[in-house]
C-alpha atoms as a PDB file:
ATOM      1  CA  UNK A   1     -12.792 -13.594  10.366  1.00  0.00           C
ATOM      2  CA  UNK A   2     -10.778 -11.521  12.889  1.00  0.00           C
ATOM      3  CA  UNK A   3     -11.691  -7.915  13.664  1.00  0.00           C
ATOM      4  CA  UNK A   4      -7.916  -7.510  13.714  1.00  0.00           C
ATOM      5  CA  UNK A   5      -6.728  -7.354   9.862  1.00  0.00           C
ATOM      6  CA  UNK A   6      -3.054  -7.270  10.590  1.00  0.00           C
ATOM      7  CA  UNK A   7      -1.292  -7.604  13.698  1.00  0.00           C
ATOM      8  CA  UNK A   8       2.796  -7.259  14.167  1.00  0.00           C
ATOM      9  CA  UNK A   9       4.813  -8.741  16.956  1.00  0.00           C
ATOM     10  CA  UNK A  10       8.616  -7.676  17.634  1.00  0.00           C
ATOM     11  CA  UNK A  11       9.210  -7.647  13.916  1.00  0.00           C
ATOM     12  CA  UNK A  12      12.844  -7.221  13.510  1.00  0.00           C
ATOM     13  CA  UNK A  13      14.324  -6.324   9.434  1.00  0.00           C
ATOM     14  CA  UNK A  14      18.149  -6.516   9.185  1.00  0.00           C
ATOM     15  CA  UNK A  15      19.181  -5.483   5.597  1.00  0.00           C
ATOM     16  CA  UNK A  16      22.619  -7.717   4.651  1.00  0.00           C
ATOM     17  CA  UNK A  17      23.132  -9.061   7.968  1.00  0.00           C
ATOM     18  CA  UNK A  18      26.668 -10.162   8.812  1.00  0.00           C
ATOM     19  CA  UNK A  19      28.103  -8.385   6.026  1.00  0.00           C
ATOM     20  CA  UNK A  20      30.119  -4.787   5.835  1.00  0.00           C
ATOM     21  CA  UNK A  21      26.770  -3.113   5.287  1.00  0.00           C
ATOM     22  CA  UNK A  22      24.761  -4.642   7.587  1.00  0.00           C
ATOM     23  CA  UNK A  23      21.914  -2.432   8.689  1.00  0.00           C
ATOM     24  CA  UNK A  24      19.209  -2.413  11.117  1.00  0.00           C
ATOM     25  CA  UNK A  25      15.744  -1.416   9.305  1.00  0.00           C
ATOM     26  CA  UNK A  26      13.052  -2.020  11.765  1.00  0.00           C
ATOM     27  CA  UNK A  27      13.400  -2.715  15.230  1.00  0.00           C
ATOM     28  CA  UNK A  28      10.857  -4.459  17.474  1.00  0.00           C
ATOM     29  CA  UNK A  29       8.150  -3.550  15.819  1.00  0.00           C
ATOM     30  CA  UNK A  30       4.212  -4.106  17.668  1.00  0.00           C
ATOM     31  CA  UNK A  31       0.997  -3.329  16.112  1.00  0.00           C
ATOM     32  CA  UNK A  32      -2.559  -4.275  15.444  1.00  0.00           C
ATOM     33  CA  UNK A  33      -4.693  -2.641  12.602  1.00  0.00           C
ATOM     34  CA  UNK A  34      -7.989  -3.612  12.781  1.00  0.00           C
ATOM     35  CA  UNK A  35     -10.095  -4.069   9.840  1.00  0.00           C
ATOM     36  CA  UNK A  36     -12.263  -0.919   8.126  1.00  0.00           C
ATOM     37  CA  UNK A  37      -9.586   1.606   9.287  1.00  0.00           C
ATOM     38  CA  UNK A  38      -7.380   4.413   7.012  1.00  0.00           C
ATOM     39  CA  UNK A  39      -3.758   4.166   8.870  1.00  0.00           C
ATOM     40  CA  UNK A  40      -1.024   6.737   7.699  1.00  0.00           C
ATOM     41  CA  UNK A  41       2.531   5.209   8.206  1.00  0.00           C
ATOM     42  CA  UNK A  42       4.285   8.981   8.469  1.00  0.00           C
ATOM     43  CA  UNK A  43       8.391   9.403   8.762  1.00  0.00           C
ATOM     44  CA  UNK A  44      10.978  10.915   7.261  1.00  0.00           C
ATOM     45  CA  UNK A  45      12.809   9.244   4.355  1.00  0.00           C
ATOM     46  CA  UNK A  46      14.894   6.419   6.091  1.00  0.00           C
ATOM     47  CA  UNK A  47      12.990   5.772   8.997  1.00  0.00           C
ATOM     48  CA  UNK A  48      11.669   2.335   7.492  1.00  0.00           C
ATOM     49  CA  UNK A  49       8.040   2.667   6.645  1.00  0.00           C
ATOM     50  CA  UNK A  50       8.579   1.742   3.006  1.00  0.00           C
ATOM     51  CA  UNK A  51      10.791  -1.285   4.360  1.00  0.00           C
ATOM     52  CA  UNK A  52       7.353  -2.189   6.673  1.00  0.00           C
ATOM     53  CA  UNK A  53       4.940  -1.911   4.167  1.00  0.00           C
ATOM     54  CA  UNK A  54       6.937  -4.426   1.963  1.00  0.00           C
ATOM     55  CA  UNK A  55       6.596  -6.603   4.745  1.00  0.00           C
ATOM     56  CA  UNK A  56       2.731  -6.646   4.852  1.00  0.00           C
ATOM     57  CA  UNK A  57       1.792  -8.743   2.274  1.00  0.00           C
ATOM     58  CA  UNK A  58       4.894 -10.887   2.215  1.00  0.00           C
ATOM     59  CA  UNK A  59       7.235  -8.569  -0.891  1.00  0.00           C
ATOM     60  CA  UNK A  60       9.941  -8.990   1.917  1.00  0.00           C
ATOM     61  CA  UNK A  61      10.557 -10.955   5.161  1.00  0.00           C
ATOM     62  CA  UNK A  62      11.472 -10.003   8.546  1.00  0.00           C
ATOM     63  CA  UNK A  63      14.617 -11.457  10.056  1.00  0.00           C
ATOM     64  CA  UNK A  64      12.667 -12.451  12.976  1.00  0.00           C
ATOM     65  CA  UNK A  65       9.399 -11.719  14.872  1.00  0.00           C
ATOM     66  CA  UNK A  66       5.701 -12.508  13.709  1.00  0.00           C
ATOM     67  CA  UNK A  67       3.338 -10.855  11.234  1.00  0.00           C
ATOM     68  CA  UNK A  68      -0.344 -12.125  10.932  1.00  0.00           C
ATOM     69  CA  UNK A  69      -2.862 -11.960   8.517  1.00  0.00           C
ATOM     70  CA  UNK A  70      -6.286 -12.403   9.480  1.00  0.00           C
ATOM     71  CA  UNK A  71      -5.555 -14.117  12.661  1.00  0.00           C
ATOM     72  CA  UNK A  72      -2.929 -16.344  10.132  1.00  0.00           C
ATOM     73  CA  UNK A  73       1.138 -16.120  10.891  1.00  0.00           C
ATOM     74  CA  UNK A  74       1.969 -15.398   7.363  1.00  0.00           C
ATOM     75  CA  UNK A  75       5.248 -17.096   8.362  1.00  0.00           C
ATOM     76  CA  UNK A  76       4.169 -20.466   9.028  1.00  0.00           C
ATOM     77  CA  UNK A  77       5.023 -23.222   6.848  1.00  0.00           C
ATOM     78  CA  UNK A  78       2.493 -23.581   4.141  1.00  0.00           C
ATOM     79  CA  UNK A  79       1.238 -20.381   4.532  1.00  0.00           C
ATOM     80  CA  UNK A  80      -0.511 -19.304   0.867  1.00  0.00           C
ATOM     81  CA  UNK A  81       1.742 -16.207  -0.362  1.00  0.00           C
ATOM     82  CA  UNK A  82      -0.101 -16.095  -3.362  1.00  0.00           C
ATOM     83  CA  UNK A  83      -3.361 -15.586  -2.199  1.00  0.00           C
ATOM     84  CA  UNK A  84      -2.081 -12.746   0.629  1.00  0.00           C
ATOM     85  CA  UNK A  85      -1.043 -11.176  -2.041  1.00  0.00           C
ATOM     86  CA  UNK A  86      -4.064 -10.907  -3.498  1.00  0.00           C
ATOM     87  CA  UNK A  87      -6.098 -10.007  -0.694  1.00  0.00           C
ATOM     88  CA  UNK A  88      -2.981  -7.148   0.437  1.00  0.00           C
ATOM     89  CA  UNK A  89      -2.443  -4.989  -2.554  1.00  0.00           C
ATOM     90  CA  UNK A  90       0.509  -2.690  -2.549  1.00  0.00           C
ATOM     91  CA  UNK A  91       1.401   0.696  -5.053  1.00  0.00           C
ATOM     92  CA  UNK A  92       5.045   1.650  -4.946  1.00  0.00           C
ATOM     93  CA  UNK A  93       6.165   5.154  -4.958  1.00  0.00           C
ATOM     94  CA  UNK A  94       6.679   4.632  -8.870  1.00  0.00           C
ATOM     95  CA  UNK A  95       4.127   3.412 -10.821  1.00  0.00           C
ATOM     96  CA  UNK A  96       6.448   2.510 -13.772  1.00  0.00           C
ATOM     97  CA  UNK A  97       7.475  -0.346 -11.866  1.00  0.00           C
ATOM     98  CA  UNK A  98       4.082  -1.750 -12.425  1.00  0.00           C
ATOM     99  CA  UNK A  99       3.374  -0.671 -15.369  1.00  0.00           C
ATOM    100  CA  UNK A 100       3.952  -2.495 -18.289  1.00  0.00           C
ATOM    101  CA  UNK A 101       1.452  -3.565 -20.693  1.00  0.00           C
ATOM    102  CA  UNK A 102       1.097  -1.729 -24.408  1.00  0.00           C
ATOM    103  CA  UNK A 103      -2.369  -0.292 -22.948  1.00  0.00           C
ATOM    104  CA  UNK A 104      -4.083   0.649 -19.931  1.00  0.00           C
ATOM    105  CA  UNK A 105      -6.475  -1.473 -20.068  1.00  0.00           C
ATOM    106  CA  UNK A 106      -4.756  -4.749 -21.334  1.00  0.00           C
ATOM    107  CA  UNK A 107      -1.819  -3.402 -17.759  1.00  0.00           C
ATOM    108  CA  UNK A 108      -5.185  -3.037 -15.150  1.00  0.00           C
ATOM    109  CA  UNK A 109      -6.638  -6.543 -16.918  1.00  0.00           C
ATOM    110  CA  UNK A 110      -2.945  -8.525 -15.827  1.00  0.00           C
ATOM    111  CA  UNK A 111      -4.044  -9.002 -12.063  1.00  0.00           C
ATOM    112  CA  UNK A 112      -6.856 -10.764 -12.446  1.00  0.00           C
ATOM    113  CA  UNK A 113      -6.202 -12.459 -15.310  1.00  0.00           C
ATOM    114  CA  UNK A 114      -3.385 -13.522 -13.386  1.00  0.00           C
ATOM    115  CA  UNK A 115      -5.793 -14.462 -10.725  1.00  0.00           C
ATOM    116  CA  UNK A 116      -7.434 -17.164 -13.038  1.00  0.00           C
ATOM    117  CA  UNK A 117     -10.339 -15.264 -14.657  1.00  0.00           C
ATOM    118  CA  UNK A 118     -11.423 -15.275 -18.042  1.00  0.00           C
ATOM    119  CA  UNK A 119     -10.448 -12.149 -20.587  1.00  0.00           C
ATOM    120  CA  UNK A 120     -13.865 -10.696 -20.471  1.00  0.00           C
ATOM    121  CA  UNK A 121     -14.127 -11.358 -16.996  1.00  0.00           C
ATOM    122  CA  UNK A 122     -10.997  -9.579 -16.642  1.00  0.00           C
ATOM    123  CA  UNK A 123     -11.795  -6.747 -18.475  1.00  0.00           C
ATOM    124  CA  UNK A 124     -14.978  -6.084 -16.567  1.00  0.00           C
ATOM    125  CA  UNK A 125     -12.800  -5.873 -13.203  1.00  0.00           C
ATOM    126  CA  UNK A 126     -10.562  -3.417 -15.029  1.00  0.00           C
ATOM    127  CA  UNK A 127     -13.079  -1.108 -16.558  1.00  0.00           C
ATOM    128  CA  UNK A 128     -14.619  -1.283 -12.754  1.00  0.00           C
ATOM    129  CA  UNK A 129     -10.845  -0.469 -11.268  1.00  0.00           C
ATOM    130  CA  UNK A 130     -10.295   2.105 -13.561  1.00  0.00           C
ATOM    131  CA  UNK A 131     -13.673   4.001 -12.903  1.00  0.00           C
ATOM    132  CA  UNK A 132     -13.013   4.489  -9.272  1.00  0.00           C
ATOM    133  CA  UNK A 133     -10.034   6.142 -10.059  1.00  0.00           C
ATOM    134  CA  UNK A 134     -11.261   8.932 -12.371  1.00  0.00           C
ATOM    135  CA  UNK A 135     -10.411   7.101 -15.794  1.00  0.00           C
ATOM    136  CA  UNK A 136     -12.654   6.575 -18.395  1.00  0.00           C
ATOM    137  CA  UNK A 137     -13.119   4.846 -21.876  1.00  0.00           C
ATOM    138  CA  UNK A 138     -10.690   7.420 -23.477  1.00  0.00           C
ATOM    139  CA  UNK A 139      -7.997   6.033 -21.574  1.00  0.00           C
ATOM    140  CA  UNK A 140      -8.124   2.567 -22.266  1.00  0.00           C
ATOM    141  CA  UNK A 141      -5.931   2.620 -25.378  1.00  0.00           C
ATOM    142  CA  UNK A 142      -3.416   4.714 -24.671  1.00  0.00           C
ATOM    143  CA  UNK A 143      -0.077   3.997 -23.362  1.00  0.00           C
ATOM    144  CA  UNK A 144       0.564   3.832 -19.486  1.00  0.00           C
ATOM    145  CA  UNK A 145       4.141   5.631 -20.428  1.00  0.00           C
ATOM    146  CA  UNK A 146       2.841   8.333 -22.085  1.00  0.00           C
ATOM    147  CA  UNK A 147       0.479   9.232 -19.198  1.00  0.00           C
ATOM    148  CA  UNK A 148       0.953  12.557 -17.061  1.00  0.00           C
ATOM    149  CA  UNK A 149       2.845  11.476 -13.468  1.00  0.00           C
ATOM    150  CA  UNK A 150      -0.600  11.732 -11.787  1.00  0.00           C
ATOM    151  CA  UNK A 151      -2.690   9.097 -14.302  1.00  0.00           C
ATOM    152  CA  UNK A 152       0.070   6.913 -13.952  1.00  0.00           C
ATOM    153  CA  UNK A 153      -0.476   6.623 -10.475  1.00  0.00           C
ATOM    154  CA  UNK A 154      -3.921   6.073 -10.996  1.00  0.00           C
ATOM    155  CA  UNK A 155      -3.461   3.332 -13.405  1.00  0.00           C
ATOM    156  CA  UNK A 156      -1.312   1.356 -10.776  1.00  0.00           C
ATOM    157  CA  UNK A 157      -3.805   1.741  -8.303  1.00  0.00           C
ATOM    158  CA  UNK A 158      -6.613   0.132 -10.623  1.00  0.00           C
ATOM    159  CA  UNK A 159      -4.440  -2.568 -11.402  1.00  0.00           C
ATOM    160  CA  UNK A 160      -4.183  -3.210  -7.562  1.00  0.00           C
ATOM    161  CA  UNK A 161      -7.865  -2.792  -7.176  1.00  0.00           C
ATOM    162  CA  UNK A 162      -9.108  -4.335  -9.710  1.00  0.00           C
ATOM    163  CA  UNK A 163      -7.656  -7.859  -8.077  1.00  0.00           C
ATOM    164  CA  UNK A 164     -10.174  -6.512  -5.162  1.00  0.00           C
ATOM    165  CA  UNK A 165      -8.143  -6.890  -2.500  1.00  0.00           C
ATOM    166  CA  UNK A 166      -9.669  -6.342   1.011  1.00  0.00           C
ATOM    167  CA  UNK A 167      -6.531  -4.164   2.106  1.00  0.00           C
ATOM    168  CA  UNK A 168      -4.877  -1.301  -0.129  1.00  0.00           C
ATOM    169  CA  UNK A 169      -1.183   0.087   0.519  1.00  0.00           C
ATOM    170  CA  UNK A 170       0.195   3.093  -0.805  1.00  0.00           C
ATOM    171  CA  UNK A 171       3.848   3.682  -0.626  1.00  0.00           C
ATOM    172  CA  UNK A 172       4.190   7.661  -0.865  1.00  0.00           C
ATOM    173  CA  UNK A 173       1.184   8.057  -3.411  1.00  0.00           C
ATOM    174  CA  UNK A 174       1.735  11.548  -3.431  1.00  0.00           C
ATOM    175  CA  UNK A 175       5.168  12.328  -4.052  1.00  0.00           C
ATOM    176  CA  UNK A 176       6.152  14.441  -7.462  1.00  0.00           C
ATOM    177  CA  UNK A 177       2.380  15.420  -7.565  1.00  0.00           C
ATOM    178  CA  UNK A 178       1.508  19.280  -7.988  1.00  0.00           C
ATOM    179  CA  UNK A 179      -0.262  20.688  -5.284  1.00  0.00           C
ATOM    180  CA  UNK A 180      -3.735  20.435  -7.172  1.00  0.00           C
ATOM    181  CA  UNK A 181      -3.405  17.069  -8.311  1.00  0.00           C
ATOM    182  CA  UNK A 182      -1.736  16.025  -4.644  1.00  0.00           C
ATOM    183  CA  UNK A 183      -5.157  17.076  -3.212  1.00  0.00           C
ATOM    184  CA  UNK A 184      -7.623  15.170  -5.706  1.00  0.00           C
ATOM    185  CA  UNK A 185      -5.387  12.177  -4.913  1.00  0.00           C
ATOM    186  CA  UNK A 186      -6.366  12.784  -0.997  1.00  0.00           C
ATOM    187  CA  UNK A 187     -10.156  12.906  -2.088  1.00  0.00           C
ATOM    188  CA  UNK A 188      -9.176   9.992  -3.969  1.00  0.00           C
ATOM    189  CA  UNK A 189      -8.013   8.185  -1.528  1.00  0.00           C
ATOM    190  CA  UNK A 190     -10.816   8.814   1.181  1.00  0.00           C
ATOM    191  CA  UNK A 191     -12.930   7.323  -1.719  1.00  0.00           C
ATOM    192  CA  UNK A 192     -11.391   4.102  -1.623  1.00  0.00           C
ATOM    193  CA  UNK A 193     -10.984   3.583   1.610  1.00  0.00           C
ATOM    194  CA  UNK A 194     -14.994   3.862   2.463  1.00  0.00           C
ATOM    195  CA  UNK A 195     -14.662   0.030   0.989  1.00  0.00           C
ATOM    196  CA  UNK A 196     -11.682  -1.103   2.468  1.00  0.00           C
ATOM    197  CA  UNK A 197      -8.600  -1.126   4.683  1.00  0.00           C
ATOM    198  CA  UNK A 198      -6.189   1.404   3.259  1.00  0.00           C
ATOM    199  CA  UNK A 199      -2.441   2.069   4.965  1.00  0.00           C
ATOM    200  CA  UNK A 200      -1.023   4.859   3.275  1.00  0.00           C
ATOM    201  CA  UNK A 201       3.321   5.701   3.824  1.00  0.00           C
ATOM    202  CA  UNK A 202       3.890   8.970   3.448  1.00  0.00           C
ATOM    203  CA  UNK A 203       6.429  11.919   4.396  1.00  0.00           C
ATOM    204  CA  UNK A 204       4.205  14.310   3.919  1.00  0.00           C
ATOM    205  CA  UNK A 205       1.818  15.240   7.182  1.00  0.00           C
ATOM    206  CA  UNK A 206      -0.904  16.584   5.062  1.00  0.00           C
ATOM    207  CA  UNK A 207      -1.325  13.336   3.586  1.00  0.00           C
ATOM    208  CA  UNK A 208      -3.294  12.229   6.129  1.00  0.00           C
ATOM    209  CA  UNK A 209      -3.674  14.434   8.584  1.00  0.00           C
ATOM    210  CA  UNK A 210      -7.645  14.713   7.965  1.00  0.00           C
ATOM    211  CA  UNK A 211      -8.515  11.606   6.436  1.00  0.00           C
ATOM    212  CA  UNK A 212      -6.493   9.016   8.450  1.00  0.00           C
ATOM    213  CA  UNK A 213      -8.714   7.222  11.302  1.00  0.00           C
ATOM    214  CA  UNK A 214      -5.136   6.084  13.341  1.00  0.00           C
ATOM    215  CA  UNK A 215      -1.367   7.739  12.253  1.00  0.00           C
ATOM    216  CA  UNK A 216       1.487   5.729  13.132  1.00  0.00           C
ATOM    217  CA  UNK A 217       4.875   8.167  13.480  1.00  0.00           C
ATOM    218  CA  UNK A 218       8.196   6.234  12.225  1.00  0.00           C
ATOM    219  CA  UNK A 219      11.770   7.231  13.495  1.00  0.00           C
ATOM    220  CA  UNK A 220      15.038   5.254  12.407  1.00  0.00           C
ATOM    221  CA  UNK A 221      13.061   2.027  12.414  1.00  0.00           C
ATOM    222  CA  UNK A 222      11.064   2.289  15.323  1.00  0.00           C
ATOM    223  CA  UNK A 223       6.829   2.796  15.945  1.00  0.00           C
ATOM    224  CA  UNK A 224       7.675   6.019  17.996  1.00  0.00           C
ATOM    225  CA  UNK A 225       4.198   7.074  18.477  1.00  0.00           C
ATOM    226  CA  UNK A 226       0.621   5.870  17.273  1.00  0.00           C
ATOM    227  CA  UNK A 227      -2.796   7.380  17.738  1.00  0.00           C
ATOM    228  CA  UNK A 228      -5.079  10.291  16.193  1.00  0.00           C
ATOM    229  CA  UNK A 229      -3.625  12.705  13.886  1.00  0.00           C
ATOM    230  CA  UNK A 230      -4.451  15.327  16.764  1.00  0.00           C
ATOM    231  CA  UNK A 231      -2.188  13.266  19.260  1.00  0.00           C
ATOM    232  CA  UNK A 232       0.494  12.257  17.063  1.00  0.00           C
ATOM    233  CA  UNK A 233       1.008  15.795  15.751  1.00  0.00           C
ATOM    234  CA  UNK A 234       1.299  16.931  19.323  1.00  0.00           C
ATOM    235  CA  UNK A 235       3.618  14.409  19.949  1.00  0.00           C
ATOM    236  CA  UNK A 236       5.926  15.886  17.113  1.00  0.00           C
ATOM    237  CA  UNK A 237       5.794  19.076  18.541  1.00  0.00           C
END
């Protein structure tokens, strides 16, 4: 396997293309993210890092350039979507989107069930998921819906994880979160990415100022600036 997890070359997005609302999302974008590593993906709202994240483990594809996976042009014909998609999780900014199941347990037990494995099997991998995110046996029969904004989130991450995939993307995992509960999401967050490659898109600087190994800085589309958190946030300056 690659020491380079994902690499990006002149990846182009163009939302509606030859239509009235035509717009274009990313432009030209060129990176390499080498396994092990926390990346923040910071920008303001617009500037296309939610659009690039989709593109990661194939949710969307790019109008033209190349994305790899593993040393593997996810593009190519024959390429295995379905098992990128295991191996590249992705949260949204809302967990109801992926929430959906009458429990949390039987919601974090869909993935791999999904994936082939037996119930109990699947349950084992949930219990596990839900664990490392701070929830215990008291949740597992309750209703995702009726969770706090916070457990939600958590729930959608252990139904990601519990697929254990070797790369874990979180689209704004912080937004709508108190300040308390924003910060035991960041400790969170360092946790899981001890055992795994974590890209986290955020708005929010604080994010990932400290915990991030490599920030990339988005601006209307473009990968203005990557490097440290110390460099990049002297770049904004």
């Amino acid at each position: 396997m690659t020491d380079i997890a994902i690499k990006i070359e002149h990846l182009n997005y163009i939302y509606s293309p030859g239509t009235a609302y035509e717009k274009h999302a990313l432009r030209d974008i060129c990176l390499e993210i080498p396994h092990g590593e926390f990346v923040g993906i910071i920008g303001h709202t617009g500037s296309g890092k939610s659009t690039l994240i989709q593109h990661l483990n194939g949710l969307v594809k790019a109008t033209d350039g190349a994305l790899y996976y593993n040393g593997e042009n996810i593009y190519q014909n024959g390429y295995d979507m379905r098992a990128l998609r295991n191996q590249v999780g992705l949260v949204f900014q809302y967990p109801e989107y992926q929430l959906f199941e009458i429990d949390v347990l039987t919601d974090v037990c869909f993935g791999p069930k999904n994936q082939g494995f037996s119930e109990e099997e699947a349950k084992e991998k949930a219990k596990k998921a839900l664990s490392l995110v701070g929830l215990g046996e008291s949740y597992y029969s309750q209703s995702p819906f009726e969770l706090s904004g916070g457990q939600k989130r958590r729930v959608a991450i252990a139904g990601v994880l519990a697929m254990e995939p070797e790369v874990l993307i979180l689209d704004e995992p912080t937004a709508g979160l108190d300040p308390n509960e924003r910060i035991r999401f960041r400790n969170l967050i360092s946790e899981l990415a001890e055992e795994r490659l974590v890209l986290l898109s955020t708005h929010i600087v604080s994010d990932v100022e400290f915990i991030a190994n490599k920030i990339v800085l988005m601006k209307e589309g473009q990968c203005c600036f990557g490097g440290t958190s110390d460099e990049v946030i002297a770049s904004m300056d």
